[in-house]
C-alpha atoms as a PDB file:
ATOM      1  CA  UNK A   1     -22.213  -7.758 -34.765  1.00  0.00           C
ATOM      2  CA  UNK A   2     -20.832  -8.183 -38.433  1.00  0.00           C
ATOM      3  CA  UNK A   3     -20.885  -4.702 -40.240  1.00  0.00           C
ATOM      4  CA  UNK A   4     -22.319  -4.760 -43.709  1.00  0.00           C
ATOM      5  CA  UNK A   5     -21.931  -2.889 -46.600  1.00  0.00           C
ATOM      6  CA  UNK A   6     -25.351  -3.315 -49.410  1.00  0.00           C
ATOM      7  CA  UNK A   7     -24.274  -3.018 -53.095  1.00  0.00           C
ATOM      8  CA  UNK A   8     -27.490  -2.131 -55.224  1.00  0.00           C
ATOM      9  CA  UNK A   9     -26.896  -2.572 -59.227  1.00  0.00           C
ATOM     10  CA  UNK A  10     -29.969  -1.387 -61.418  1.00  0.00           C
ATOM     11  CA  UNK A  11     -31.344  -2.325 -64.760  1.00  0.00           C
ATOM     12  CA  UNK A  12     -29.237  -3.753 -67.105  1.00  0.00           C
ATOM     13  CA  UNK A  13     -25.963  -3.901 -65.134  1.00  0.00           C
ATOM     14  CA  UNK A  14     -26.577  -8.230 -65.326  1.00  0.00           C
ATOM     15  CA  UNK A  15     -25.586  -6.954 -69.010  1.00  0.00           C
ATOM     16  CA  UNK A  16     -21.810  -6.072 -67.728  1.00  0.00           C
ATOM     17  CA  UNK A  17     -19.001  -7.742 -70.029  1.00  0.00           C
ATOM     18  CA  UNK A  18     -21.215  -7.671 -72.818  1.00  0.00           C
ATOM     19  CA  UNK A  19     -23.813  -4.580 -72.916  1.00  0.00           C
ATOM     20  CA  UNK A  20     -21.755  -1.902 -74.646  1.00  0.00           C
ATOM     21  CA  UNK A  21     -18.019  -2.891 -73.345  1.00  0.00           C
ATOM     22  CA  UNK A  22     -16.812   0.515 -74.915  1.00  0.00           C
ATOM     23  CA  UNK A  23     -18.535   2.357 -72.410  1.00  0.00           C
ATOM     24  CA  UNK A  24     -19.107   0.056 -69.720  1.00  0.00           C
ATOM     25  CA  UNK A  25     -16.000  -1.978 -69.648  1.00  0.00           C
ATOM     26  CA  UNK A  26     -15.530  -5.815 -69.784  1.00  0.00           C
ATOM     27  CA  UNK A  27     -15.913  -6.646 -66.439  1.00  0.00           C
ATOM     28  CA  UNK A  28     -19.292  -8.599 -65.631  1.00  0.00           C
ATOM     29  CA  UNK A  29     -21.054  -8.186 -62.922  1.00  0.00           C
ATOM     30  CA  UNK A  30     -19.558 -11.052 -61.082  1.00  0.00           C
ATOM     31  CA  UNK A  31     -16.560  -9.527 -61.550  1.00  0.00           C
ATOM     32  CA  UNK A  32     -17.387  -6.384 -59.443  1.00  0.00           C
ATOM     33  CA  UNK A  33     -19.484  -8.145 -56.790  1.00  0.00           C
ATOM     34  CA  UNK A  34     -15.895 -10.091 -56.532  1.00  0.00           C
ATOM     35  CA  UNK A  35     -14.407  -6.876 -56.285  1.00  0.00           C
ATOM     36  CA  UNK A  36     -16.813  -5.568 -53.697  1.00  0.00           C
ATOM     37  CA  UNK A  37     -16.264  -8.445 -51.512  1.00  0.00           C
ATOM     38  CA  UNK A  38     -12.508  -8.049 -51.732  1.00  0.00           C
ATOM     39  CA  UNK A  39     -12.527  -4.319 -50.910  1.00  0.00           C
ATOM     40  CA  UNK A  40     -15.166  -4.610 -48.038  1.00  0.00           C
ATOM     41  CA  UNK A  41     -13.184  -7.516 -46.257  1.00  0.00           C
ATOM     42  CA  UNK A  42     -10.080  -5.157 -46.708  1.00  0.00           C
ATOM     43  CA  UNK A  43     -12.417  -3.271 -43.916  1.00  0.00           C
ATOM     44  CA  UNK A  44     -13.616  -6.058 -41.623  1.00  0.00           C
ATOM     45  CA  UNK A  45     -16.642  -5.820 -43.758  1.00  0.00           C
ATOM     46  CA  UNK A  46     -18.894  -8.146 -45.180  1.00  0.00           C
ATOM     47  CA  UNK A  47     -20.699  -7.591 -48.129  1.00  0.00           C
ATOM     48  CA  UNK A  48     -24.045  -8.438 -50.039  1.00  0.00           C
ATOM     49  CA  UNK A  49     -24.845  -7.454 -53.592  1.00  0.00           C
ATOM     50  CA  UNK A  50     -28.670  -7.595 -55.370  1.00  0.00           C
ATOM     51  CA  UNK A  51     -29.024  -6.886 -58.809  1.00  0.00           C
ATOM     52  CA  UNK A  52     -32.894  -6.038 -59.935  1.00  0.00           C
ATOM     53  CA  UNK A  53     -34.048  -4.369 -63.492  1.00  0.00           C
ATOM     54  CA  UNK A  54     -37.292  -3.865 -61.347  1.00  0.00           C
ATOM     55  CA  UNK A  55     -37.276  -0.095 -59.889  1.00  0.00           C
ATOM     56  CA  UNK A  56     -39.641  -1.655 -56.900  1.00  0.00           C
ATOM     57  CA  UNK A  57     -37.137  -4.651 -55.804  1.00  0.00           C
ATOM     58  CA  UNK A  58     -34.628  -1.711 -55.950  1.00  0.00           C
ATOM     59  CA  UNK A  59     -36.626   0.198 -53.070  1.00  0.00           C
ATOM     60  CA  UNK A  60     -37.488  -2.783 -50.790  1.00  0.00           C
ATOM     61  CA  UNK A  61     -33.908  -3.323 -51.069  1.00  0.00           C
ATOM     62  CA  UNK A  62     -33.436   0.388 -49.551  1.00  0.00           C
ATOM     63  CA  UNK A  63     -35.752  -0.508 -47.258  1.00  0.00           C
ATOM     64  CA  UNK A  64     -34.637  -3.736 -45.821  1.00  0.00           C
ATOM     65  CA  UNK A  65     -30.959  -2.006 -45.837  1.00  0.00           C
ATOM     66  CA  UNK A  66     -32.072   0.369 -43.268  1.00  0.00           C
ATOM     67  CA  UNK A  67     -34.324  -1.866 -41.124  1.00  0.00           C
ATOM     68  CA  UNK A  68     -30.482  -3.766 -40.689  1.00  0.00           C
ATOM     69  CA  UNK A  69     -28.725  -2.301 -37.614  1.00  0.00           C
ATOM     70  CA  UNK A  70     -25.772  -4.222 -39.331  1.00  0.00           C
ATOM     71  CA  UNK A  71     -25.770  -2.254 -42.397  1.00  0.00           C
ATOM     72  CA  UNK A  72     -23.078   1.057 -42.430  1.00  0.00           C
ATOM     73  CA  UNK A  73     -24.182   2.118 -46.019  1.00  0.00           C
ATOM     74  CA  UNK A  74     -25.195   1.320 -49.056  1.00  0.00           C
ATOM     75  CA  UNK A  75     -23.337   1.665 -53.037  1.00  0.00           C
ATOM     76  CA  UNK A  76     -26.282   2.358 -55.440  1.00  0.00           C
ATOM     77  CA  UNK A  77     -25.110   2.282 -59.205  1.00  0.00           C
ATOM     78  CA  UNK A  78     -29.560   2.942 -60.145  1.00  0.00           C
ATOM     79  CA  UNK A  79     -28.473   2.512 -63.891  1.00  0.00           C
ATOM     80  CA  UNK A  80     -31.314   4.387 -65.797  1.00  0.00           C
ATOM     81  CA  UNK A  81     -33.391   4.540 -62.663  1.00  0.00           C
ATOM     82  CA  UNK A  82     -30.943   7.639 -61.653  1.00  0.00           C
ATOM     83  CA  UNK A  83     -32.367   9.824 -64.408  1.00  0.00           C
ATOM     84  CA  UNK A  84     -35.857   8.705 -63.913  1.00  0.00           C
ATOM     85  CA  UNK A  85     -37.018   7.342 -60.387  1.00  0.00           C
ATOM     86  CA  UNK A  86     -38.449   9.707 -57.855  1.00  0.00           C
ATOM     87  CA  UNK A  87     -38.844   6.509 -55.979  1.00  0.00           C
ATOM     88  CA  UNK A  88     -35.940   5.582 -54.983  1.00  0.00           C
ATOM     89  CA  UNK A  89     -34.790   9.570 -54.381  1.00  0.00           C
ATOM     90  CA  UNK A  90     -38.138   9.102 -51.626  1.00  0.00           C
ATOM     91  CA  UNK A  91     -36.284   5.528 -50.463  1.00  0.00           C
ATOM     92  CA  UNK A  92     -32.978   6.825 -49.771  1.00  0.00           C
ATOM     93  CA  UNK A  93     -34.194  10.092 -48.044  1.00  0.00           C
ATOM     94  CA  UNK A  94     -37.147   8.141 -46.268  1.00  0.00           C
ATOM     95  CA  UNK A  95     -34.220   5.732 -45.025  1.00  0.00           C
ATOM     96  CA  UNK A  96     -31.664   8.017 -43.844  1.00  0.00           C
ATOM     97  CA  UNK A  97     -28.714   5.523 -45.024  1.00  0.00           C
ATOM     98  CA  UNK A  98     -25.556   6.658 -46.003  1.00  0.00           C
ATOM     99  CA  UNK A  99     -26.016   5.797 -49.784  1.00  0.00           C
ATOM    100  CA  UNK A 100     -22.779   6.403 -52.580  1.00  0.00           C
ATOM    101  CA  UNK A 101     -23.994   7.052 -55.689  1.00  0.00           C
ATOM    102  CA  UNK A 102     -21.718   4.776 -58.241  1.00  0.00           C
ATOM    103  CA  UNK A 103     -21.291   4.957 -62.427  1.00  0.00           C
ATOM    104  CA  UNK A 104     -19.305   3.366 -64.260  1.00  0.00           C
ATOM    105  CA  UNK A 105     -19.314   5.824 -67.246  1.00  0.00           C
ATOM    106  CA  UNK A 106     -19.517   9.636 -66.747  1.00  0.00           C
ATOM    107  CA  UNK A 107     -23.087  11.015 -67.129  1.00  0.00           C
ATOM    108  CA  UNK A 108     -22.316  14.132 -67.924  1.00  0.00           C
ATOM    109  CA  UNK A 109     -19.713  13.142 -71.050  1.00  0.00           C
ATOM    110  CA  UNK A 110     -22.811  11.443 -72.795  1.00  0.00           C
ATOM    111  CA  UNK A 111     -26.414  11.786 -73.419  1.00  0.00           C
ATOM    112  CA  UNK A 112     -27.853  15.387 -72.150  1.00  0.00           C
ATOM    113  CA  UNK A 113     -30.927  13.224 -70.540  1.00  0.00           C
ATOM    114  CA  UNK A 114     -28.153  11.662 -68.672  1.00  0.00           C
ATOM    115  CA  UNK A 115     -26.713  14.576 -66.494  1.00  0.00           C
ATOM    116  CA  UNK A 116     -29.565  15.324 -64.341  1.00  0.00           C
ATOM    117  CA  UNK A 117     -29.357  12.558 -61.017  1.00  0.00           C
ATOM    118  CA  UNK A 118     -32.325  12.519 -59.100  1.00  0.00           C
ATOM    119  CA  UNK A 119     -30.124  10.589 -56.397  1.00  0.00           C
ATOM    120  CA  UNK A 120     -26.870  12.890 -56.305  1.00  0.00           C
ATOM    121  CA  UNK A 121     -28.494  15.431 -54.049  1.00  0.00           C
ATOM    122  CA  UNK A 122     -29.680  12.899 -51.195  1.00  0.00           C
ATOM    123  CA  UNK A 123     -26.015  10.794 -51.635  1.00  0.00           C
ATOM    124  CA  UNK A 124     -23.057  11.219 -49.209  1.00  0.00           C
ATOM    125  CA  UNK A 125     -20.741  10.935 -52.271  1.00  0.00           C
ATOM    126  CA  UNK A 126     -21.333  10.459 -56.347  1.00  0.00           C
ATOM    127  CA  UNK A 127     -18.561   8.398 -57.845  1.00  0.00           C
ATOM    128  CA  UNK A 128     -18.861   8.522 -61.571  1.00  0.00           C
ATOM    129  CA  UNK A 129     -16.475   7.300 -64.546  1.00  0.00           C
ATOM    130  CA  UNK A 130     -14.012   5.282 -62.774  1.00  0.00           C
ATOM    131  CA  UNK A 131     -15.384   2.040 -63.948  1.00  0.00           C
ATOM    132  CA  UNK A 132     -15.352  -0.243 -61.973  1.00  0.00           C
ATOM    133  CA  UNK A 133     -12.870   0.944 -59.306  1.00  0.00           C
ATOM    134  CA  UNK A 134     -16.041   3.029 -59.054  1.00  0.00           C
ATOM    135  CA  UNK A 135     -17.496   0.366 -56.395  1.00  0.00           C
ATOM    136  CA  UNK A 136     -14.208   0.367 -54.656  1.00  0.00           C
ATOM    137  CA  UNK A 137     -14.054   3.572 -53.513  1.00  0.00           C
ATOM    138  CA  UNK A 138     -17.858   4.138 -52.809  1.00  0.00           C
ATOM    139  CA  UNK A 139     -16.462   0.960 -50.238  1.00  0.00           C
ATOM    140  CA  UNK A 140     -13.452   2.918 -48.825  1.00  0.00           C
ATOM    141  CA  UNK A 141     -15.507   5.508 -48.527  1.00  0.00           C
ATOM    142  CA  UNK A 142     -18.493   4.432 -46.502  1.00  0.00           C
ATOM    143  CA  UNK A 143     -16.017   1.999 -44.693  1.00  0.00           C
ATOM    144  CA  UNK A 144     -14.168   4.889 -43.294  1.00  0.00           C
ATOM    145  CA  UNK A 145     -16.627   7.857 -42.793  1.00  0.00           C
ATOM    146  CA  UNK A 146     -17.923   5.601 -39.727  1.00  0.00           C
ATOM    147  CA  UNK A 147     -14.673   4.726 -37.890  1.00  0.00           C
END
């Protein structure tokens, strides 16, 4: 049995290297699935990463995670969907994975519409303005809390 690790990126995150490298960084997003697979090998771990702007694809994903005896938890950076989607709060309680709840930027250093996280309170851990070192500690994290 090859344990798994599921790395969920939300709307707008195929943007990364280009959408608003200020705040988000420079890094794209095949950048920190690279990153992802580095730190999850570091742990005997395999790795896949899905990237959807579609809030639905995001909750199937959940879904699928869970149904996969394989899978030890999952990194959710929701994007938007975090501030917004009682959905995927009701996918990642329904499912009973360990989720880590990943941002690049700090939520609660920006926008007030941006510090309220419908996922923090059903998340083992929320991980928020490391950039994307962000995704490697969500890793350690859910790589460890099961050995």
């Amino acid at each position: 049995m090859t344990r798994r690790i599921v790395v969920l990126n939300g709307p707008n995150l195929n943007l990364l290297g280009t959408r608003e490298p200020h705040i988000y960084g420079s890094s794209t997003l095949a950048d920190v699935e690279a990153l992802c697979a580095r730190a999850a090998g570091e742990h005997d771990l395999q790795v896949t990463c899905r990237q959807s702007n579609h809030e639905g694809v995001l909750v199937d994903a959940l879904h699928e995670a869970a149904a996969d005896e394989e899978v030890v938890g999952v990194v959710l950076n929701a994007g938007a969907y975090t501030h917004t989607s009682v959905a995927l709060l009701d996918a990642v309680r329904a499912t009973d994975l360990a989720v880590v709840e990943v941002h690049l930027s700090n939520p609660h250093a920006r926008e007030s519409f941006r510090h309220t996280s419908y996922l923090s309170p059903v998340a083992v851990a929320v991980i928020a303005g490391a950039g994307v070192h962000g995704y490697r500690y969500a890793i350690d994290l859910l790589a460890t809390r099961r050995e």
